[in-house]
C-alpha atoms as a PDB file:
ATOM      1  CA  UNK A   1     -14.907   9.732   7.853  1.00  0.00           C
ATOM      2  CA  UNK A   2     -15.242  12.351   5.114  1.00  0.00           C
ATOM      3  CA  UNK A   3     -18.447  11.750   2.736  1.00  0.00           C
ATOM      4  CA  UNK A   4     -17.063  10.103  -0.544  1.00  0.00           C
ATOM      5  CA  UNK A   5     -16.676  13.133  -3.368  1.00  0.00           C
ATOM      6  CA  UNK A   6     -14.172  14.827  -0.854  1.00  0.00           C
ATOM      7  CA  UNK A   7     -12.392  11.953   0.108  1.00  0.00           C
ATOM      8  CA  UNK A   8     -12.075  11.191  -3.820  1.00  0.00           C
ATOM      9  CA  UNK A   9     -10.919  14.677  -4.611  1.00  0.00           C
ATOM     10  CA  UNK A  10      -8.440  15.198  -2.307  1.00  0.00           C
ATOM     11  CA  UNK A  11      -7.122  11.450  -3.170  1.00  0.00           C
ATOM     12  CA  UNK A  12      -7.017  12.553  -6.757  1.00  0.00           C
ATOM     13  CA  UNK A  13      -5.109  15.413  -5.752  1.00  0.00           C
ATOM     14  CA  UNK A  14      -3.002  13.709  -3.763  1.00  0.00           C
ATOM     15  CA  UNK A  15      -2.232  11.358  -7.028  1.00  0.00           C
ATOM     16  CA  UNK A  16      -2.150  13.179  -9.367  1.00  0.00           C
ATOM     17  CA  UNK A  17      -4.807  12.383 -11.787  1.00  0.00           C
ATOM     18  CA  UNK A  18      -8.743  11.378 -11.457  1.00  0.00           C
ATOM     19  CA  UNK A  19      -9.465   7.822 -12.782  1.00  0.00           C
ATOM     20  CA  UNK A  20     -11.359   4.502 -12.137  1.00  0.00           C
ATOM     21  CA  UNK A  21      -9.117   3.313  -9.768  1.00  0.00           C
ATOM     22  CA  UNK A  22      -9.292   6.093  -7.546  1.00  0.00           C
ATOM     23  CA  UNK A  23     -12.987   5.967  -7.227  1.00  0.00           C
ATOM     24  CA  UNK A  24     -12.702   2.518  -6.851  1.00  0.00           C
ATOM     25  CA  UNK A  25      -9.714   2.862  -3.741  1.00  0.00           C
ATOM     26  CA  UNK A  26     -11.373   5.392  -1.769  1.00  0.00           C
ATOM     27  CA  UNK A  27     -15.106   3.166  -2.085  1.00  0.00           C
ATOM     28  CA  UNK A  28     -12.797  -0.150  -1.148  1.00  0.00           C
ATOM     29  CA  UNK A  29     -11.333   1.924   1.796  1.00  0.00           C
ATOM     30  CA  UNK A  30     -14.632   2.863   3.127  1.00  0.00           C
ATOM     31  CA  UNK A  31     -15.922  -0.168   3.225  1.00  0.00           C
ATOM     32  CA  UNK A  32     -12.766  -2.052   4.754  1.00  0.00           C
ATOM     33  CA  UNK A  33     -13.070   0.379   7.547  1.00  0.00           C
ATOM     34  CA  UNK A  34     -16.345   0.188   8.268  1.00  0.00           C
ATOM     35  CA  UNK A  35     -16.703  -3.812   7.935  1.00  0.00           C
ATOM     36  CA  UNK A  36     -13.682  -3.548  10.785  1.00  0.00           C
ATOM     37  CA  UNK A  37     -15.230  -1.117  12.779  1.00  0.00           C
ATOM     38  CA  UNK A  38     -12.571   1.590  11.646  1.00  0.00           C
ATOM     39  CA  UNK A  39     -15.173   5.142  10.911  1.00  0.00           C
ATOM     40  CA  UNK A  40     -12.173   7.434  11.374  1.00  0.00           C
ATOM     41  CA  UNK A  41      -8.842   5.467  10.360  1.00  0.00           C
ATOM     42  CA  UNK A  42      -6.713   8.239  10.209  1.00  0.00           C
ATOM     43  CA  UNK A  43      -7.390   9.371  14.006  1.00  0.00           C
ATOM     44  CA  UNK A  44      -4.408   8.505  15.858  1.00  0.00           C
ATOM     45  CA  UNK A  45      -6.456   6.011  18.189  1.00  0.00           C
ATOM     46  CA  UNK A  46      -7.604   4.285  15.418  1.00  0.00           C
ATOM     47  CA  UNK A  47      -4.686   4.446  12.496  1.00  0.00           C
ATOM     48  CA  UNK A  48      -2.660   2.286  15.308  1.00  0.00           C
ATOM     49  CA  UNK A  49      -5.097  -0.822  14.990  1.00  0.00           C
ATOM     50  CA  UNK A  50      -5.366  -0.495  11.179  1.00  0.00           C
ATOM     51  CA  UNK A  51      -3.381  -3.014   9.154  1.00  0.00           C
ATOM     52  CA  UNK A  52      -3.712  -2.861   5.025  1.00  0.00           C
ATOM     53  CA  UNK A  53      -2.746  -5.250   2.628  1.00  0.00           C
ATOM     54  CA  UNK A  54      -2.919  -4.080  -0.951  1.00  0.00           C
ATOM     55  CA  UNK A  55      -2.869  -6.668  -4.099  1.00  0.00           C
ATOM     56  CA  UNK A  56      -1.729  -4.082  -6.949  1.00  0.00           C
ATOM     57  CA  UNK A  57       0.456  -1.571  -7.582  1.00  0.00           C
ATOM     58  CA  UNK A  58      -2.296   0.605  -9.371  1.00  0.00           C
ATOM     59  CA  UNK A  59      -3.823   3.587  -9.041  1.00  0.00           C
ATOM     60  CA  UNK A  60      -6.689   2.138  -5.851  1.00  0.00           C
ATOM     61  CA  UNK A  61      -3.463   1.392  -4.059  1.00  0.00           C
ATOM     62  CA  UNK A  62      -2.623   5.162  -3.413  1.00  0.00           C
ATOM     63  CA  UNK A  63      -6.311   5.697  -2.894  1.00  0.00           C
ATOM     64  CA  UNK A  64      -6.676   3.256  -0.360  1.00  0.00           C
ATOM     65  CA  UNK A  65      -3.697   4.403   1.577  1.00  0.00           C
ATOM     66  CA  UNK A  66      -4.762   8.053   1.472  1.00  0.00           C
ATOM     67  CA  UNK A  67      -8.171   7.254   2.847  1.00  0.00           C
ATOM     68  CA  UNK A  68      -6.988   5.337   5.625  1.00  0.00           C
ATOM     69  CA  UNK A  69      -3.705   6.640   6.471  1.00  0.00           C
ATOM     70  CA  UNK A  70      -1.670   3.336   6.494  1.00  0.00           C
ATOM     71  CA  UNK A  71       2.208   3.908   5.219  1.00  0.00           C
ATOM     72  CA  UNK A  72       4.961   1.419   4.382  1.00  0.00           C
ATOM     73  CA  UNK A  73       7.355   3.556   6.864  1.00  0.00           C
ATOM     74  CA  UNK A  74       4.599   2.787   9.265  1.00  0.00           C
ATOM     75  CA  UNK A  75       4.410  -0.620   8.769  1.00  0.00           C
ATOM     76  CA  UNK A  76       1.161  -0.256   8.703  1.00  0.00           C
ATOM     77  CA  UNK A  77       0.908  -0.871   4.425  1.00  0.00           C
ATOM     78  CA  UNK A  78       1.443  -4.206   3.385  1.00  0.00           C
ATOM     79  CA  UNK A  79       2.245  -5.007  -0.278  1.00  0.00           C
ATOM     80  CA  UNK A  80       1.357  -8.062  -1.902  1.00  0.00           C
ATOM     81  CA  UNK A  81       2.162  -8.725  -5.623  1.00  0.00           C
ATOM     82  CA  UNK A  82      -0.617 -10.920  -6.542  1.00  0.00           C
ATOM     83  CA  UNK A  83      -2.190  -8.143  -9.029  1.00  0.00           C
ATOM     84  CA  UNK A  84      -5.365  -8.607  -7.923  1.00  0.00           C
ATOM     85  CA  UNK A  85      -7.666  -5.356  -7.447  1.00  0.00           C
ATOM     86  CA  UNK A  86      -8.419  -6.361  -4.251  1.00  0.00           C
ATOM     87  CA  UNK A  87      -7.383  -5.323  -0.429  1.00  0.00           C
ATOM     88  CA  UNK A  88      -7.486  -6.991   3.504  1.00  0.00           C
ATOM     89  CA  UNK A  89      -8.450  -4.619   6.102  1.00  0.00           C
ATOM     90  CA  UNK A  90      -7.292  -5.940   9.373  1.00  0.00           C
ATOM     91  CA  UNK A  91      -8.164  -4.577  13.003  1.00  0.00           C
ATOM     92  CA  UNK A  92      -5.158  -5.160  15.308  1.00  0.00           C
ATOM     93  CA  UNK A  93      -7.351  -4.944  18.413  1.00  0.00           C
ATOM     94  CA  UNK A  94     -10.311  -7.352  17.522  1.00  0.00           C
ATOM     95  CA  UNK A  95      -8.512  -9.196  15.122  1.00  0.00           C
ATOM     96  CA  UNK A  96     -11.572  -9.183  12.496  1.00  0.00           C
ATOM     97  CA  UNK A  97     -10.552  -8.729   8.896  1.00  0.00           C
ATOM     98  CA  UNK A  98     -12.210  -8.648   5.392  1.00  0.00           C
ATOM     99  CA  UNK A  99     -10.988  -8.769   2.133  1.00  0.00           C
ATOM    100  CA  UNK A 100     -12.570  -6.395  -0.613  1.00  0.00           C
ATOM    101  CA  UNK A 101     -12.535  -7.557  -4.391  1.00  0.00           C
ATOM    102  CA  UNK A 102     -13.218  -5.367  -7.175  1.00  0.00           C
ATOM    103  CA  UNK A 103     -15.591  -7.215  -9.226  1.00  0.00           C
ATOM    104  CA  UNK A 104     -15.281  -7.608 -12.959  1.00  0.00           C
ATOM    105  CA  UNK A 105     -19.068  -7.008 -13.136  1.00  0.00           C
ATOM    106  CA  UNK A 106     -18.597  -3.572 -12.190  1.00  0.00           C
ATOM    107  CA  UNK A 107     -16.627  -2.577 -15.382  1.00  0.00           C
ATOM    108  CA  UNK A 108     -19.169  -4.482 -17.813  1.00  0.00           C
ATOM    109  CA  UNK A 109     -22.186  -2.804 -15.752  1.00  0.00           C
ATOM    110  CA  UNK A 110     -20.655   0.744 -16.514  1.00  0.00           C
ATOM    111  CA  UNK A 111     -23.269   1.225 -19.192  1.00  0.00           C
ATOM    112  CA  UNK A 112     -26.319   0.628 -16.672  1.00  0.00           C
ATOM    113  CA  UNK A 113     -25.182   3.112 -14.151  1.00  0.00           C
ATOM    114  CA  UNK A 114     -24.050   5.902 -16.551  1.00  0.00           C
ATOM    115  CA  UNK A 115     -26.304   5.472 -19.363  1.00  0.00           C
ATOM    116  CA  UNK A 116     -25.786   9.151 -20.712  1.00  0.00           C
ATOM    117  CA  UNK A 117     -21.619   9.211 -20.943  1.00  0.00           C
ATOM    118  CA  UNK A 118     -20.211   7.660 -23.905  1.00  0.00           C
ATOM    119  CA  UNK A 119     -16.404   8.068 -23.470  1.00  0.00           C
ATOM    120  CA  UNK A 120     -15.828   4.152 -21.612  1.00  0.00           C
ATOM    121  CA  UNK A 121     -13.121   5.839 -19.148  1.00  0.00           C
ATOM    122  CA  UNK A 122     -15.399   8.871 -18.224  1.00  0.00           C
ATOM    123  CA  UNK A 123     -18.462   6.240 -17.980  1.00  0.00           C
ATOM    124  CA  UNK A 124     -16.497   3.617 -15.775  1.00  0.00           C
ATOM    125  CA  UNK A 125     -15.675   6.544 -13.259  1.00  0.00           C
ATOM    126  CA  UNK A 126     -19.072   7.926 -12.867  1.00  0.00           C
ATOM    127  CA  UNK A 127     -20.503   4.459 -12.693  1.00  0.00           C
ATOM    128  CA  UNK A 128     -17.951   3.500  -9.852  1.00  0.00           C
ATOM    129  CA  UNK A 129     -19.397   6.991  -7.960  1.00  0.00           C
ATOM    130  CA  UNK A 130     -22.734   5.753  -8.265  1.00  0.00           C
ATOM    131  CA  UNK A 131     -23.370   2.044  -8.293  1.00  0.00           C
ATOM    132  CA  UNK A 132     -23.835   0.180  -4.660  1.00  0.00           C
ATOM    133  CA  UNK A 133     -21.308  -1.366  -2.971  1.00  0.00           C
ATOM    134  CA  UNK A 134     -22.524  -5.152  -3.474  1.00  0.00           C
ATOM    135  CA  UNK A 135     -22.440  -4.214  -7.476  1.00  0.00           C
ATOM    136  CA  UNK A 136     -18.746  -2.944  -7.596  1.00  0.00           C
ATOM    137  CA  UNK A 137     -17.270  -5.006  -4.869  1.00  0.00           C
ATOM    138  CA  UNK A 138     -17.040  -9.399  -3.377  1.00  0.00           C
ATOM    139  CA  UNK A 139     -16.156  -9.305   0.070  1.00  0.00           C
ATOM    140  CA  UNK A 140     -14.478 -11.979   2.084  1.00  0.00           C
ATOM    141  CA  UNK A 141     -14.166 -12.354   5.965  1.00  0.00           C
ATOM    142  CA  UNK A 142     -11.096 -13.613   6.373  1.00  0.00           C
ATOM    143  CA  UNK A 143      -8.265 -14.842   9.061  1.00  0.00           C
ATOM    144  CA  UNK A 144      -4.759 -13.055   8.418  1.00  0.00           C
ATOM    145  CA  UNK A 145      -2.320 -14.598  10.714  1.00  0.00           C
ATOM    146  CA  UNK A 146       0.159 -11.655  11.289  1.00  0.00           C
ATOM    147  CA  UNK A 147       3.880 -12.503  12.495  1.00  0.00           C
ATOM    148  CA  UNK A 148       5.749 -10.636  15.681  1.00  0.00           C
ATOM    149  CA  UNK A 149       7.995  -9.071  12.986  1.00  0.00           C
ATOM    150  CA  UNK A 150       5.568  -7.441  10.737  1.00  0.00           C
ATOM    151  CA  UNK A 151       3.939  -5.573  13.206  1.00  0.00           C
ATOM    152  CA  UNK A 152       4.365  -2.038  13.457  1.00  0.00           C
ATOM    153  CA  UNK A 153       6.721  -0.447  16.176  1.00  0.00           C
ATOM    154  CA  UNK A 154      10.875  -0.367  16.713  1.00  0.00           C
ATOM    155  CA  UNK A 155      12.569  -3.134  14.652  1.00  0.00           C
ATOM    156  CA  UNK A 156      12.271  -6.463  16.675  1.00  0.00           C
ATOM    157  CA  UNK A 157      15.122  -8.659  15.023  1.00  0.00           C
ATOM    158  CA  UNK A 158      18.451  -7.591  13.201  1.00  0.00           C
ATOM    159  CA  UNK A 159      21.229  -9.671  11.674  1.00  0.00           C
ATOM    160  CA  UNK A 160      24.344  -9.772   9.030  1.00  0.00           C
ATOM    161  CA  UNK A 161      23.891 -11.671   6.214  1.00  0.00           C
ATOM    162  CA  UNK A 162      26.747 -14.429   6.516  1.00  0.00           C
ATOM    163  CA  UNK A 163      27.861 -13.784   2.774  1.00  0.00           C
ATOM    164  CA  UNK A 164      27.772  -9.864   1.991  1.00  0.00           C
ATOM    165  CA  UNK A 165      27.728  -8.537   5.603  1.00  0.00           C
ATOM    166  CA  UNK A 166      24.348  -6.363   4.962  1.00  0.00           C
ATOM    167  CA  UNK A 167      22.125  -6.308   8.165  1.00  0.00           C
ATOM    168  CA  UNK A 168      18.697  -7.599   7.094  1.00  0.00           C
ATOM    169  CA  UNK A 169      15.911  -6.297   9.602  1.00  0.00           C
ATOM    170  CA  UNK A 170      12.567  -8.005  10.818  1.00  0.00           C
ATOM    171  CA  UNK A 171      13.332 -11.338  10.459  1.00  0.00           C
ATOM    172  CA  UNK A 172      13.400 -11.480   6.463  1.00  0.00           C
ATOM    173  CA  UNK A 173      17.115 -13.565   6.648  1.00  0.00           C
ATOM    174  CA  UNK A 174      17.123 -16.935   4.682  1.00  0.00           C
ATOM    175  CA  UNK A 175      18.570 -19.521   6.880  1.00  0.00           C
ATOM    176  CA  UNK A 176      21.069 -21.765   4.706  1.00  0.00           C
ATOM    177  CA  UNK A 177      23.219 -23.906   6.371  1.00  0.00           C
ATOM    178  CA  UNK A 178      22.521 -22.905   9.432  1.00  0.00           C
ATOM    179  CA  UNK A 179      23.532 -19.479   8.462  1.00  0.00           C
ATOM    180  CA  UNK A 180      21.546 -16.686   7.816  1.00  0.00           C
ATOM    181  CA  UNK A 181      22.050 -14.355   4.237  1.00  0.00           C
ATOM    182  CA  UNK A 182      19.526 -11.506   2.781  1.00  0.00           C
ATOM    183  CA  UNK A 183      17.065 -12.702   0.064  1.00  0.00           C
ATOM    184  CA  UNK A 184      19.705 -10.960  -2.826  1.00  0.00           C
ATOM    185  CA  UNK A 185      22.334 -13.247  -1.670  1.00  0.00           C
ATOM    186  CA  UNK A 186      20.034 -16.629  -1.267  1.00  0.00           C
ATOM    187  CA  UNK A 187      18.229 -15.670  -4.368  1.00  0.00           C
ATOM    188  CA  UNK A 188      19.171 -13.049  -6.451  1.00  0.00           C
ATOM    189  CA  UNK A 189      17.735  -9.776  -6.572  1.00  0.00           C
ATOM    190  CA  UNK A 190      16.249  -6.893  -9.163  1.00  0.00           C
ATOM    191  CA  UNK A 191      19.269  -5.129 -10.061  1.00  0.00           C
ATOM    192  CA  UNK A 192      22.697  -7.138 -11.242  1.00  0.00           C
ATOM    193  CA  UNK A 193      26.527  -5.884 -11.560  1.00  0.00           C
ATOM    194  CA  UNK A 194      26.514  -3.865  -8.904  1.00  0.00           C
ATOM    195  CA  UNK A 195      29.855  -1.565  -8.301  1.00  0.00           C
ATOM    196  CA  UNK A 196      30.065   0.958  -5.310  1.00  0.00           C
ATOM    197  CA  UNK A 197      30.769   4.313  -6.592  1.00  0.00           C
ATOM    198  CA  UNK A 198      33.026   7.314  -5.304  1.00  0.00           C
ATOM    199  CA  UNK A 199      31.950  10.692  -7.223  1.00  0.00           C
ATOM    200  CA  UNK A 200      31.671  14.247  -6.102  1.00  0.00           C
ATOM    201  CA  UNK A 201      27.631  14.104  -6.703  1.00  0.00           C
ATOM    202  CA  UNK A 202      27.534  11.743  -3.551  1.00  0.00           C
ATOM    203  CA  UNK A 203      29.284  13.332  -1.025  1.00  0.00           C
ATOM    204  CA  UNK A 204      27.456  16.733  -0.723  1.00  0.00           C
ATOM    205  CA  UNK A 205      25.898  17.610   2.712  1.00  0.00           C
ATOM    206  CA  UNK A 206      22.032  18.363   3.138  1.00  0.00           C
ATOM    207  CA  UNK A 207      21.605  21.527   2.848  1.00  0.00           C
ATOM    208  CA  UNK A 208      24.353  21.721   0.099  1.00  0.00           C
ATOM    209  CA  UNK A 209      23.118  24.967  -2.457  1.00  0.00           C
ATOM    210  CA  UNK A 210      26.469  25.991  -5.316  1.00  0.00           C
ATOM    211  CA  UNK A 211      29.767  25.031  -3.132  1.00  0.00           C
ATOM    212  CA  UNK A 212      30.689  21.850  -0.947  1.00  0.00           C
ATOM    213  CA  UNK A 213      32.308  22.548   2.229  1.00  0.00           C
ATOM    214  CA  UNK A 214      35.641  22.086   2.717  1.00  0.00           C
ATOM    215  CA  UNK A 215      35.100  18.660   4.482  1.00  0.00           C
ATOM    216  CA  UNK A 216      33.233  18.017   1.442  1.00  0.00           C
ATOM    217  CA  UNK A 217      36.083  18.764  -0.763  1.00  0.00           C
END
């Protein structure tokens, strides 16, 4: 693996912006893959026995998949909205997996390890550089039981919900009745009153430039 201050630049670059987070993403990654025996994640031997399951939607998120490679197309990124700064690193092939917490601590600690910054967000980044990893992180060895389905590889199970016809992949149907419907039918979903549309802005081809073809029109 890369040493730290390239792995955190290119992850910043990769993101967008330098922050907290990131530092804190790319140190969780490192550890993860070294508690599981993971020293080069994104080497194609190794990215296929690397399962990650982030806690936020923040800023370490992207960090942590950068360092190690794992993708949602991939199946390889798992995303759990329990908005915790925390992550499970989980080794297909021995089955051994720890879960890394960002510790409150760290941010209050900021002060000790950057003494000579006075700007808070500048001061909690350099601090997260710098400080060990038992100061800015809990860790937990943990058992993650991991279903046929959410394994990577071709799509295992496939079927149409019984009320809107959608096929619903991977086994995440809701049996009702016997039948089985897609969680926005059994449930509800994020969006509401939706209306399939016909318009000229959806029917271009890929490598549409000024003019649709004539199929187009």
């Amino acid at each position: 693996m890369e040493l730290f201050e390239v792995l955190l630049k290119k992850s910043a670059e990769a993101h967008g912006h330098l922050c907290p987070g990131q530092a804190v993403g790319v140190r969780m990654a490192m550890l993860g893959c070294r508690l599981i025996g993971l020293e080069e994640p994104t080497r194609h031997d190794q990215i296929k026995k690397l399962i990650v399951y982030v806690e936020m939607d923040r800023c370490a998120a992207d960090a942590i998949a950068h360092v190690t490679g794992v993708k949602l197309g991939r199946r390889s990124l798992k995303y759990v909205d329990y908005g915790i700064m925390a992550a499970t690193f989980l080794n297909l092939q021995t089955n051994k997996a720890f879960r890394v917490i960002s510790t409150e601590e760290a941010r209050e600690l900021s002060f000790v390890y950057a003494p000579e910054i006075a700007e808070k967000h500048l001061q909690q980044l350099e601090a997260y550089k710098r400080m060990p990893d038992s100061v800015l992180f809990k860790v937990q060895e943990v058992t993650v039981s991991i279903e046929d389905t959410d394994l990577p590889g071709p799509t295992r199970r496939k079927v149409a919900c019984r009320r809107c016809g959608q096929v619903v992949r991977d086994g995440r149907e809701v049996i009702k009745d016997g039948y089985p419907l897609c969680r926005p039918c059994f449930s509800g979903a994020y969006f509401y009153d939706a209306r399939e549309i016909s318009l000229p802005e959806i029917n271009r081809e890929p490598n549409w430039s000024s003019q649709p073809s004539a199929v187009s029109r």
